[in-house]
C-alpha atoms as a PDB file:
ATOM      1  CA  UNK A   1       7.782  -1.228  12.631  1.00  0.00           C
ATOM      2  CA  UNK A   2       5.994  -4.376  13.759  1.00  0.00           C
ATOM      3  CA  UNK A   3       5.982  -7.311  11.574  1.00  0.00           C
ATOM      4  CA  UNK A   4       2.501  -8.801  10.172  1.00  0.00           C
ATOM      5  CA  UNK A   5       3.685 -12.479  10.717  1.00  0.00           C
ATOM      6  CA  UNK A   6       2.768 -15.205   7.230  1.00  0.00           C
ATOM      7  CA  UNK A   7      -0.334 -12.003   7.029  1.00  0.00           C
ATOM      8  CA  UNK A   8      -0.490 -13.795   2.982  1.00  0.00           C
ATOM      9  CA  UNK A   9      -0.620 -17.158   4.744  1.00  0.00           C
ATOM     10  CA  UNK A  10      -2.757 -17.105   7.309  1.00  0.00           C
ATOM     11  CA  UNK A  11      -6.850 -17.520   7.098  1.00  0.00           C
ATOM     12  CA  UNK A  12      -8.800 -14.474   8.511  1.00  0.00           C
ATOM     13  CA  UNK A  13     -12.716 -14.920  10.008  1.00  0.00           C
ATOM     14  CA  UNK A  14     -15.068 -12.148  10.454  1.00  0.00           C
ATOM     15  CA  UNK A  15     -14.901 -10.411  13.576  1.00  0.00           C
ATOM     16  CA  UNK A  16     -17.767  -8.201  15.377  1.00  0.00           C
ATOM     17  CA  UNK A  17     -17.130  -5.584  18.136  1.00  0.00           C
ATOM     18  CA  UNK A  18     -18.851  -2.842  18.861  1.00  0.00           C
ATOM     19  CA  UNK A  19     -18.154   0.164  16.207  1.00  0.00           C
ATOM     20  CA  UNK A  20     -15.257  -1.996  14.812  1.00  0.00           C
ATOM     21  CA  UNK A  21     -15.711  -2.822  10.778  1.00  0.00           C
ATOM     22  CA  UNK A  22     -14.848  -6.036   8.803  1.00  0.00           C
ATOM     23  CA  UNK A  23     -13.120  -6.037   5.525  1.00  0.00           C
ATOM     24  CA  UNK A  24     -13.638  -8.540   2.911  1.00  0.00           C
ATOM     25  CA  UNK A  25     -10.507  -8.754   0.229  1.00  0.00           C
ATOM     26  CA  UNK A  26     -11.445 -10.715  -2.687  1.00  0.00           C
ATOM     27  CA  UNK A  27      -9.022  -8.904  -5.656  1.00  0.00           C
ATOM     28  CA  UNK A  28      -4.984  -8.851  -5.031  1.00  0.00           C
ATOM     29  CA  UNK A  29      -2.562  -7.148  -7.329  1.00  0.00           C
ATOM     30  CA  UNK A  30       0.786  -8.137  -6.988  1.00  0.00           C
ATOM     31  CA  UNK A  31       4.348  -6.306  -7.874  1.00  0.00           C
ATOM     32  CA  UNK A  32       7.773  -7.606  -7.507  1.00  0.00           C
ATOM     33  CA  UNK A  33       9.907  -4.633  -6.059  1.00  0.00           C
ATOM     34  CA  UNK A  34      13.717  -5.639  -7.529  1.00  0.00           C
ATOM     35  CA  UNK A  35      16.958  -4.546  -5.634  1.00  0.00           C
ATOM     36  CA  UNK A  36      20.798  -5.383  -5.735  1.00  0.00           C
ATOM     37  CA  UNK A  37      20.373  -8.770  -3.775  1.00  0.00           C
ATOM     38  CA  UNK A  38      16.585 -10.078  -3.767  1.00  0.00           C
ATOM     39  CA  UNK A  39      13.070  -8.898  -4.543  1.00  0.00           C
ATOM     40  CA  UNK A  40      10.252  -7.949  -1.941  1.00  0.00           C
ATOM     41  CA  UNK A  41       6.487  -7.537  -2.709  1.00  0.00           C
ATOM     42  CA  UNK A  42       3.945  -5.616  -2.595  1.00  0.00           C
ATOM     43  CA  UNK A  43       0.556  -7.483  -2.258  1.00  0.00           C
ATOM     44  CA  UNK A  44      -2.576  -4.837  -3.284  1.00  0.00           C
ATOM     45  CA  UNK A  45      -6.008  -6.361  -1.830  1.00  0.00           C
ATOM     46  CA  UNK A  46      -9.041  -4.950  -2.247  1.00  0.00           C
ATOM     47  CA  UNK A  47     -12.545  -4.846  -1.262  1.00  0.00           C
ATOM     48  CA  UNK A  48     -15.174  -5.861  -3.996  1.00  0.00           C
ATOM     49  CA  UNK A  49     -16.340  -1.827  -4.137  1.00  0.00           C
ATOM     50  CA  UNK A  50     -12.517  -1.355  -4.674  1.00  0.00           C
ATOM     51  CA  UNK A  51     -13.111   1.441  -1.523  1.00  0.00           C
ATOM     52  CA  UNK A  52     -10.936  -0.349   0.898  1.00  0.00           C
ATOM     53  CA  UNK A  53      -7.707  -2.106   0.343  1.00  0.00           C
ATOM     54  CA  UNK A  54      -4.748  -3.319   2.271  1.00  0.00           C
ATOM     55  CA  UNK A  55      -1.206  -2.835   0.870  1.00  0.00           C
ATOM     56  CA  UNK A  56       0.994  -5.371   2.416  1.00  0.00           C
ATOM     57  CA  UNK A  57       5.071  -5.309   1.710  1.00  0.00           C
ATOM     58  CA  UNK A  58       6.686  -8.729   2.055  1.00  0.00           C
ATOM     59  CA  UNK A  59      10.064  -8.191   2.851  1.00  0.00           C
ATOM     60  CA  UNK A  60      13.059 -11.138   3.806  1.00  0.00           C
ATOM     61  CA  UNK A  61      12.571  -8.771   7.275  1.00  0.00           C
ATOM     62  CA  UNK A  62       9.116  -9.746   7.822  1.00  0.00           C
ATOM     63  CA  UNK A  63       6.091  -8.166   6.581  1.00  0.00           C
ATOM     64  CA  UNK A  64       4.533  -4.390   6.236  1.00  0.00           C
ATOM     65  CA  UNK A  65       0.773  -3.063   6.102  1.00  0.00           C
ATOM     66  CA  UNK A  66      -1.334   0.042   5.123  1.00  0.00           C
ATOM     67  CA  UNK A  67      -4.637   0.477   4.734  1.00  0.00           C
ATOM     68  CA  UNK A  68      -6.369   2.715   2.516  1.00  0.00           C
ATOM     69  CA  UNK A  69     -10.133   3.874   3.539  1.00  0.00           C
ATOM     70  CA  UNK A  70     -11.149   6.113   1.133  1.00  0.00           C
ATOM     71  CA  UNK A  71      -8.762   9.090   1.191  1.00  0.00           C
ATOM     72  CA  UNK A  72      -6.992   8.243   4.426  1.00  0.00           C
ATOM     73  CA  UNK A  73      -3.902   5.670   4.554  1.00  0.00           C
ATOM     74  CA  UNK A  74      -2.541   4.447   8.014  1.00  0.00           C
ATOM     75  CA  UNK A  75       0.034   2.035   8.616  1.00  0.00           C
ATOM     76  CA  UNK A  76      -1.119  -1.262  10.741  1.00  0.00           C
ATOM     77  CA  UNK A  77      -0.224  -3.710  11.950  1.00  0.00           C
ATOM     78  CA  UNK A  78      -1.890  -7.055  13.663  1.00  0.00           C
ATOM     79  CA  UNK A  79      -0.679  -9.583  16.301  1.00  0.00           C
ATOM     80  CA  UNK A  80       0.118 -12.792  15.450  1.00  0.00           C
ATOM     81  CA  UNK A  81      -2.739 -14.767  14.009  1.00  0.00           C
ATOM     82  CA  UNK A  82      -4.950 -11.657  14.803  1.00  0.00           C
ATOM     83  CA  UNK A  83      -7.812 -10.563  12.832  1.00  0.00           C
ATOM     84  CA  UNK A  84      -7.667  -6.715  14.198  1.00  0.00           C
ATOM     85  CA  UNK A  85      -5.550  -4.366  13.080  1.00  0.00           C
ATOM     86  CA  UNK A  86      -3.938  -0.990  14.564  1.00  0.00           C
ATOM     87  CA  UNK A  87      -2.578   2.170  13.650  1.00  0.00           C
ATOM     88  CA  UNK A  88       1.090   1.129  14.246  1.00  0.00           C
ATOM     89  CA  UNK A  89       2.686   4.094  15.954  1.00  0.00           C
ATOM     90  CA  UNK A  90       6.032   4.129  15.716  1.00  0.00           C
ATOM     91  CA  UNK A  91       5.822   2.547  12.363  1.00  0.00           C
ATOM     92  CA  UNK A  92       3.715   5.799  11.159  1.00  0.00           C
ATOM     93  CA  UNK A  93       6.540   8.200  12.909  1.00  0.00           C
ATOM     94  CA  UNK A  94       9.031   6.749  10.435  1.00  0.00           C
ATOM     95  CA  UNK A  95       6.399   7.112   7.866  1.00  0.00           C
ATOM     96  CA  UNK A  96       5.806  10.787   8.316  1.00  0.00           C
ATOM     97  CA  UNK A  97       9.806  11.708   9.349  1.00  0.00           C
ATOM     98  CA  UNK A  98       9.829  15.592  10.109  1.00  0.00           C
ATOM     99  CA  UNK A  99       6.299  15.504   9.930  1.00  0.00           C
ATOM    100  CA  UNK A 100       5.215  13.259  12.325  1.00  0.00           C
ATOM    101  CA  UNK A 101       6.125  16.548  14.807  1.00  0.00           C
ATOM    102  CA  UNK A 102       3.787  18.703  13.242  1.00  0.00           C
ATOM    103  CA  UNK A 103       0.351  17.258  14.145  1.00  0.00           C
ATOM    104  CA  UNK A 104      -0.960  14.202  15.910  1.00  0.00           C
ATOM    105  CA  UNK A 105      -3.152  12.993  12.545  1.00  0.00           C
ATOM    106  CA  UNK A 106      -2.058   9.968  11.862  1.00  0.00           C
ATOM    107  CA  UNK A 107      -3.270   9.394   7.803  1.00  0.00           C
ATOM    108  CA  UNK A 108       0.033   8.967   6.092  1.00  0.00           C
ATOM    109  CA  UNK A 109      -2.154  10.204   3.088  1.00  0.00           C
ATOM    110  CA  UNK A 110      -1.609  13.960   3.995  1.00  0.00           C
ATOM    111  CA  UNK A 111       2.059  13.592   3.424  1.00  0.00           C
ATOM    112  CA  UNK A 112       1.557  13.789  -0.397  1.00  0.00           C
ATOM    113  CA  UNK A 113      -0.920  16.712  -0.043  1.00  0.00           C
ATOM    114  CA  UNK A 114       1.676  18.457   1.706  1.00  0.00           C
ATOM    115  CA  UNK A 115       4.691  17.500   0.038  1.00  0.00           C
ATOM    116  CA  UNK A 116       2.915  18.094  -3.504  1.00  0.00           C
ATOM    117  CA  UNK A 117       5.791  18.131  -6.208  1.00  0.00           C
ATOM    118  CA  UNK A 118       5.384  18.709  -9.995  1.00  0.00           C
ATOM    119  CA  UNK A 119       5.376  16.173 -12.209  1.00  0.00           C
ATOM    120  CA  UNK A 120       5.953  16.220 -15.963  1.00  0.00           C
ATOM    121  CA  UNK A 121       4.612  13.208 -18.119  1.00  0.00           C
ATOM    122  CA  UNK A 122       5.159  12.991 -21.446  1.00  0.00           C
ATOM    123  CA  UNK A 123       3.975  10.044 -23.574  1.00  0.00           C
ATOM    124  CA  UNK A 124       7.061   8.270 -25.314  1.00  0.00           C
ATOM    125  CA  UNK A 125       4.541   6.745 -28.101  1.00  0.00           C
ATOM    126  CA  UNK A 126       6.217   3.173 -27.371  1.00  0.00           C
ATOM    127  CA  UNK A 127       4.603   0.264 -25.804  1.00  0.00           C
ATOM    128  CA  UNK A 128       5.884  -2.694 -24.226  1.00  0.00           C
ATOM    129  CA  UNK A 129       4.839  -6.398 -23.476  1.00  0.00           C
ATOM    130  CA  UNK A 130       4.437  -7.584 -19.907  1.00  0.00           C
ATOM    131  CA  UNK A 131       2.564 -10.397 -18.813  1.00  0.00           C
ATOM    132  CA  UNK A 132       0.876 -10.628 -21.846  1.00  0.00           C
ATOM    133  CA  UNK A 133      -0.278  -7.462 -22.372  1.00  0.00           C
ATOM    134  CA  UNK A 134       0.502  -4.230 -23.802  1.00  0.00           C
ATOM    135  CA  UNK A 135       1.559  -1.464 -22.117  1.00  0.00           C
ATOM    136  CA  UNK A 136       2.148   2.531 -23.200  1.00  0.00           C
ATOM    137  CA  UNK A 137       5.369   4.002 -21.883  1.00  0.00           C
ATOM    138  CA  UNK A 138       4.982   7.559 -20.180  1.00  0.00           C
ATOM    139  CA  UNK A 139       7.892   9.634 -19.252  1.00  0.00           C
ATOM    140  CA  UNK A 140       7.689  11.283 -15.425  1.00  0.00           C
ATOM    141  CA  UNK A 141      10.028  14.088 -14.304  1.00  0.00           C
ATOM    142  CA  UNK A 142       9.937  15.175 -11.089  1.00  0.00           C
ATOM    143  CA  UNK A 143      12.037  17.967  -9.946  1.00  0.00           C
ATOM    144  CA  UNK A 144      13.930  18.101  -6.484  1.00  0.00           C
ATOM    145  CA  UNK A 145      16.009  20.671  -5.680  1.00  0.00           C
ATOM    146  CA  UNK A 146      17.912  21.698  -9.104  1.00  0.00           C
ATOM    147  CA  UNK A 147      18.053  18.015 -10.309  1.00  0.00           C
ATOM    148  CA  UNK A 148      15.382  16.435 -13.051  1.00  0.00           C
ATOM    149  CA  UNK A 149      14.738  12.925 -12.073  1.00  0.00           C
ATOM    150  CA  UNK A 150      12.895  10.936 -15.233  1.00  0.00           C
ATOM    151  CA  UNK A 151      11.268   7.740 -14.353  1.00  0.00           C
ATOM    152  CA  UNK A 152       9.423   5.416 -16.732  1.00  0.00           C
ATOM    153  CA  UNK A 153       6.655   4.173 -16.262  1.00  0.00           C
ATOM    154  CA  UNK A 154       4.875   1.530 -18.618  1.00  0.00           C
ATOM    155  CA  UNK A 155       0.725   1.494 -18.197  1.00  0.00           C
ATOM    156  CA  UNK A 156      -2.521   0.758 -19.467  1.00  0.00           C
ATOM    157  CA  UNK A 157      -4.544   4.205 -19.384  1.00  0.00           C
ATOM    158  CA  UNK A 158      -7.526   2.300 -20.765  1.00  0.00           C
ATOM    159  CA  UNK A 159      -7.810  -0.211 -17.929  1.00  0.00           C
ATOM    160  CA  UNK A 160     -10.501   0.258 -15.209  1.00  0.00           C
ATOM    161  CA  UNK A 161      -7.907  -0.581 -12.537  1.00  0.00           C
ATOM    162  CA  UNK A 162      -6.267   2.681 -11.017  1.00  0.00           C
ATOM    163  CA  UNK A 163      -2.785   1.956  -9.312  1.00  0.00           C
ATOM    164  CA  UNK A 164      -1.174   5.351 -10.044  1.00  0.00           C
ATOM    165  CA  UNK A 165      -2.256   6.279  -6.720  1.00  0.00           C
ATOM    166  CA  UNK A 166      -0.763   3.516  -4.492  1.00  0.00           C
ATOM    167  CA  UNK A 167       2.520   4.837  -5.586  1.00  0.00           C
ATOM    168  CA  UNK A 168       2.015   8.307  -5.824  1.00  0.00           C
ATOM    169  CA  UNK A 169      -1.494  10.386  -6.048  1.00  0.00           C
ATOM    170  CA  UNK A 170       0.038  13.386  -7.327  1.00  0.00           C
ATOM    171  CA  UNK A 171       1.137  11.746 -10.379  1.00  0.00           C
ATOM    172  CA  UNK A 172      -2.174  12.818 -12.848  1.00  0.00           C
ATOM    173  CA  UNK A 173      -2.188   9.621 -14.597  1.00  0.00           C
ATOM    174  CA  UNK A 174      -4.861   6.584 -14.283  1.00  0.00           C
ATOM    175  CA  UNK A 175      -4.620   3.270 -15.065  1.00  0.00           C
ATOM    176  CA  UNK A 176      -3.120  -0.134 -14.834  1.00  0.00           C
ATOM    177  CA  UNK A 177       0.635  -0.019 -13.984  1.00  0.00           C
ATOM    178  CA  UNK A 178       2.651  -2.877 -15.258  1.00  0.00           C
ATOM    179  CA  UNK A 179       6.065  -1.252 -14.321  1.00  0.00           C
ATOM    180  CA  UNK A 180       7.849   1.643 -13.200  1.00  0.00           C
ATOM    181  CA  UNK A 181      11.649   1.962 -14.336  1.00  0.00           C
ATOM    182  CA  UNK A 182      13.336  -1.059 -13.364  1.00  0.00           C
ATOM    183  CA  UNK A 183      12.027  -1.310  -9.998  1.00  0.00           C
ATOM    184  CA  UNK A 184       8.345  -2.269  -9.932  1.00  0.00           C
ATOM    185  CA  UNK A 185       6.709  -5.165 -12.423  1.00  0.00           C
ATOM    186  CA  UNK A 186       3.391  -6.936 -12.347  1.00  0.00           C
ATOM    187  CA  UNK A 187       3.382 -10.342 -11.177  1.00  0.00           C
ATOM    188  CA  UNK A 188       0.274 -11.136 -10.491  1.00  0.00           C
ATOM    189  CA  UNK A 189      -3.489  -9.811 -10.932  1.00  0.00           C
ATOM    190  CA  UNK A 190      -7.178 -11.644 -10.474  1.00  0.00           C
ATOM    191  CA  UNK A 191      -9.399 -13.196  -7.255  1.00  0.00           C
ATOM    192  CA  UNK A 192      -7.344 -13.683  -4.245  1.00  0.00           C
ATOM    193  CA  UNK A 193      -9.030 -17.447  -4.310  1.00  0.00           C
ATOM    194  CA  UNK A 194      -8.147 -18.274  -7.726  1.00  0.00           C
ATOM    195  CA  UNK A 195      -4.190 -17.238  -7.094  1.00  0.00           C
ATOM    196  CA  UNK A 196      -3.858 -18.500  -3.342  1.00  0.00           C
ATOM    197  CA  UNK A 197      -5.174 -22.111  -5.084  1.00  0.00           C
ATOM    198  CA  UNK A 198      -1.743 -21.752  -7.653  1.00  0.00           C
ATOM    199  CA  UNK A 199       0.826 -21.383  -5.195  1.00  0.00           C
ATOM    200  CA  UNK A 200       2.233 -24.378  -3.736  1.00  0.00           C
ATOM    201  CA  UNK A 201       1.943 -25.630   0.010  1.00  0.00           C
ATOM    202  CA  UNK A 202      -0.874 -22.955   0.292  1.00  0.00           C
ATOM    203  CA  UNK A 203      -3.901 -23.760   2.903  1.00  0.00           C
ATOM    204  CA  UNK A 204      -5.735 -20.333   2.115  1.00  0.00           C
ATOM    205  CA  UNK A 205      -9.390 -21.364   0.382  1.00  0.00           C
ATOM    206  CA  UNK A 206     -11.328 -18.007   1.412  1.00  0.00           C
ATOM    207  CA  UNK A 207     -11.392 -14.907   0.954  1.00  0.00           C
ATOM    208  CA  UNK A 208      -9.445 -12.502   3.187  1.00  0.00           C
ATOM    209  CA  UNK A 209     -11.451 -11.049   6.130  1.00  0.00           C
ATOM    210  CA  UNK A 210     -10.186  -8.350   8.774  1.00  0.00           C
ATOM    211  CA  UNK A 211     -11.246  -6.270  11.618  1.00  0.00           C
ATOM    212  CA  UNK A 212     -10.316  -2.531  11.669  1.00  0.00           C
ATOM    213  CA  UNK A 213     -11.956   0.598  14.284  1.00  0.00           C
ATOM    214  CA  UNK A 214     -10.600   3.876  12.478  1.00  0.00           C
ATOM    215  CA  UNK A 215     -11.847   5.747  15.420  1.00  0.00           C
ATOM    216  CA  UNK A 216     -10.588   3.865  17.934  1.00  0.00           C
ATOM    217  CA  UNK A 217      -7.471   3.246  16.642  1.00  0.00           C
ATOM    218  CA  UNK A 218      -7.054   7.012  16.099  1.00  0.00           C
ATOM    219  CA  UNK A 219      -7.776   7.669  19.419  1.00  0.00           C
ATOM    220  CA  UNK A 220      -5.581   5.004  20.703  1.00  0.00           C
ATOM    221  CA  UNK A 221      -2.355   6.943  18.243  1.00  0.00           C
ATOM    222  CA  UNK A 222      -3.506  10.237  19.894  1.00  0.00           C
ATOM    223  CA  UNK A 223      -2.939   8.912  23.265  1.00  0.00           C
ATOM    224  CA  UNK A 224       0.559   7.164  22.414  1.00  0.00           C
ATOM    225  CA  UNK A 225       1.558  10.487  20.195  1.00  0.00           C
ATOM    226  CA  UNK A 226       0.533  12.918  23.255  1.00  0.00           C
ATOM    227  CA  UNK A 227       2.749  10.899  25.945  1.00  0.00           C
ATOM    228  CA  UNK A 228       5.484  10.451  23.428  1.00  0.00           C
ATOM    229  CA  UNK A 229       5.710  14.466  23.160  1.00  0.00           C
ATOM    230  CA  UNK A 230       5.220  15.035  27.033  1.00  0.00           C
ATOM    231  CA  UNK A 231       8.460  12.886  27.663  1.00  0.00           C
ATOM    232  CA  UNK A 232      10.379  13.721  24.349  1.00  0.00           C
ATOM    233  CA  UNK A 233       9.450  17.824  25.306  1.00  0.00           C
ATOM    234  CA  UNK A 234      12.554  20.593  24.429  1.00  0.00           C
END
């Protein structure tokens, strides 16, 4: 998967090509994803109309990117200090494993259509404190194979914000997440302007701006996906 080089820390300008659309993120939701030996990110921007947003992973590997249009997800990626992103191929093969033999569509999105598990959520009636706020635990069981997995999940069904779905749309909850077992916790939450201004040796001042042509970068996958299964045939 290619790596979106300092993405957080680099300034992006409009850009204006033929059917090619600019982005403007103003709102950035942040989570700390904890392991064994260090913590990566995951950076939510958004559009003002909340219909567009980028999802970008920080990782000690480099950095990750997905963009959500609507109901269609893709996984991008852009050039050093570029402004316009692409469908990332073989980042959206390892995306879609099994499935990425099934059909040339490359919207990561469909996965959970197709893959739709059951969930069980039952509300624990216990809240919890983070960042200041006040969360209500929920109890989700999925079931794979014979085995019950339970995660909790501590969230604000009242909030206007709706991050169930950036972890998993199937889940039928809504609402603010503020963490998810002990894996996922809010960091941060507000304008991308007024947080970028916080962290130290940080040169951002505007508002993040990118370049993205679904169709064109849909037709470009096609292309790559169709010569990848005429010499990968039998």
């Amino acid at each position: 998967m290619k790596i979106l080089y300092s993405f957080i820390f680099v300034i992006l300008s409009q850009f204006v090509f033929c059917q090619v659309k600019t982005y403007k993120f103003e709102d950035i939701i942040q989570y700390r994803m904890k392991s064994d030996f260090y913590s990566d990110f995951l950076n939510i921007l958004s559009t003002k109309d909340n219909k567009v947003n980028l999802l970008i992973t920080q990782t000690p590997m480099g950095n990750y990117a997905t963009i959500k249009i609507g109901e269609n997800m893709y996984v991008v990626y852009s050039d050093e200090n570029s402004k316009n992103f692409q469908i990332d191929f073989e980042g959206t093969k390892e995306m879609l494993g099994a499935n990425f033999l099934i059909s040339d569509n490359p919207n990561i999105n469909d996965l959970n259509t197709k893959n739709k598990n059951v969930f069980q959520i039952k509300k624990e009636n216990k809240e919890e404190k983070v960042l200041n706020n006040t969360c209500e635990i929920y109890s989700v069981t999925e079931k794979k194979n014979s085995e019950n997995i339970i995660t909790k999940i501590c969230i604000d069904p009242k909030s206007s914000i709706n991050t169930v779905s950036f972890f998993n749309s199937n889940i039928n909850l809504k609402g603010l997440i503020y963490k998810i077992g002990n894996v996922y916790s809010l960091e941060k939450i507000g304008r991308i302007k007024d947080i970028i201004k916080n962290e130290k040796n940080s040169t951002i001042e505007n508002d993040f701006i990118i370049s993205f042509d679904e169709k064109a970068a849909i037709d470009n996958y096609k292309k790559q996906y169709k010569e990848y299964k005429k010499q990968n045939k039998g």
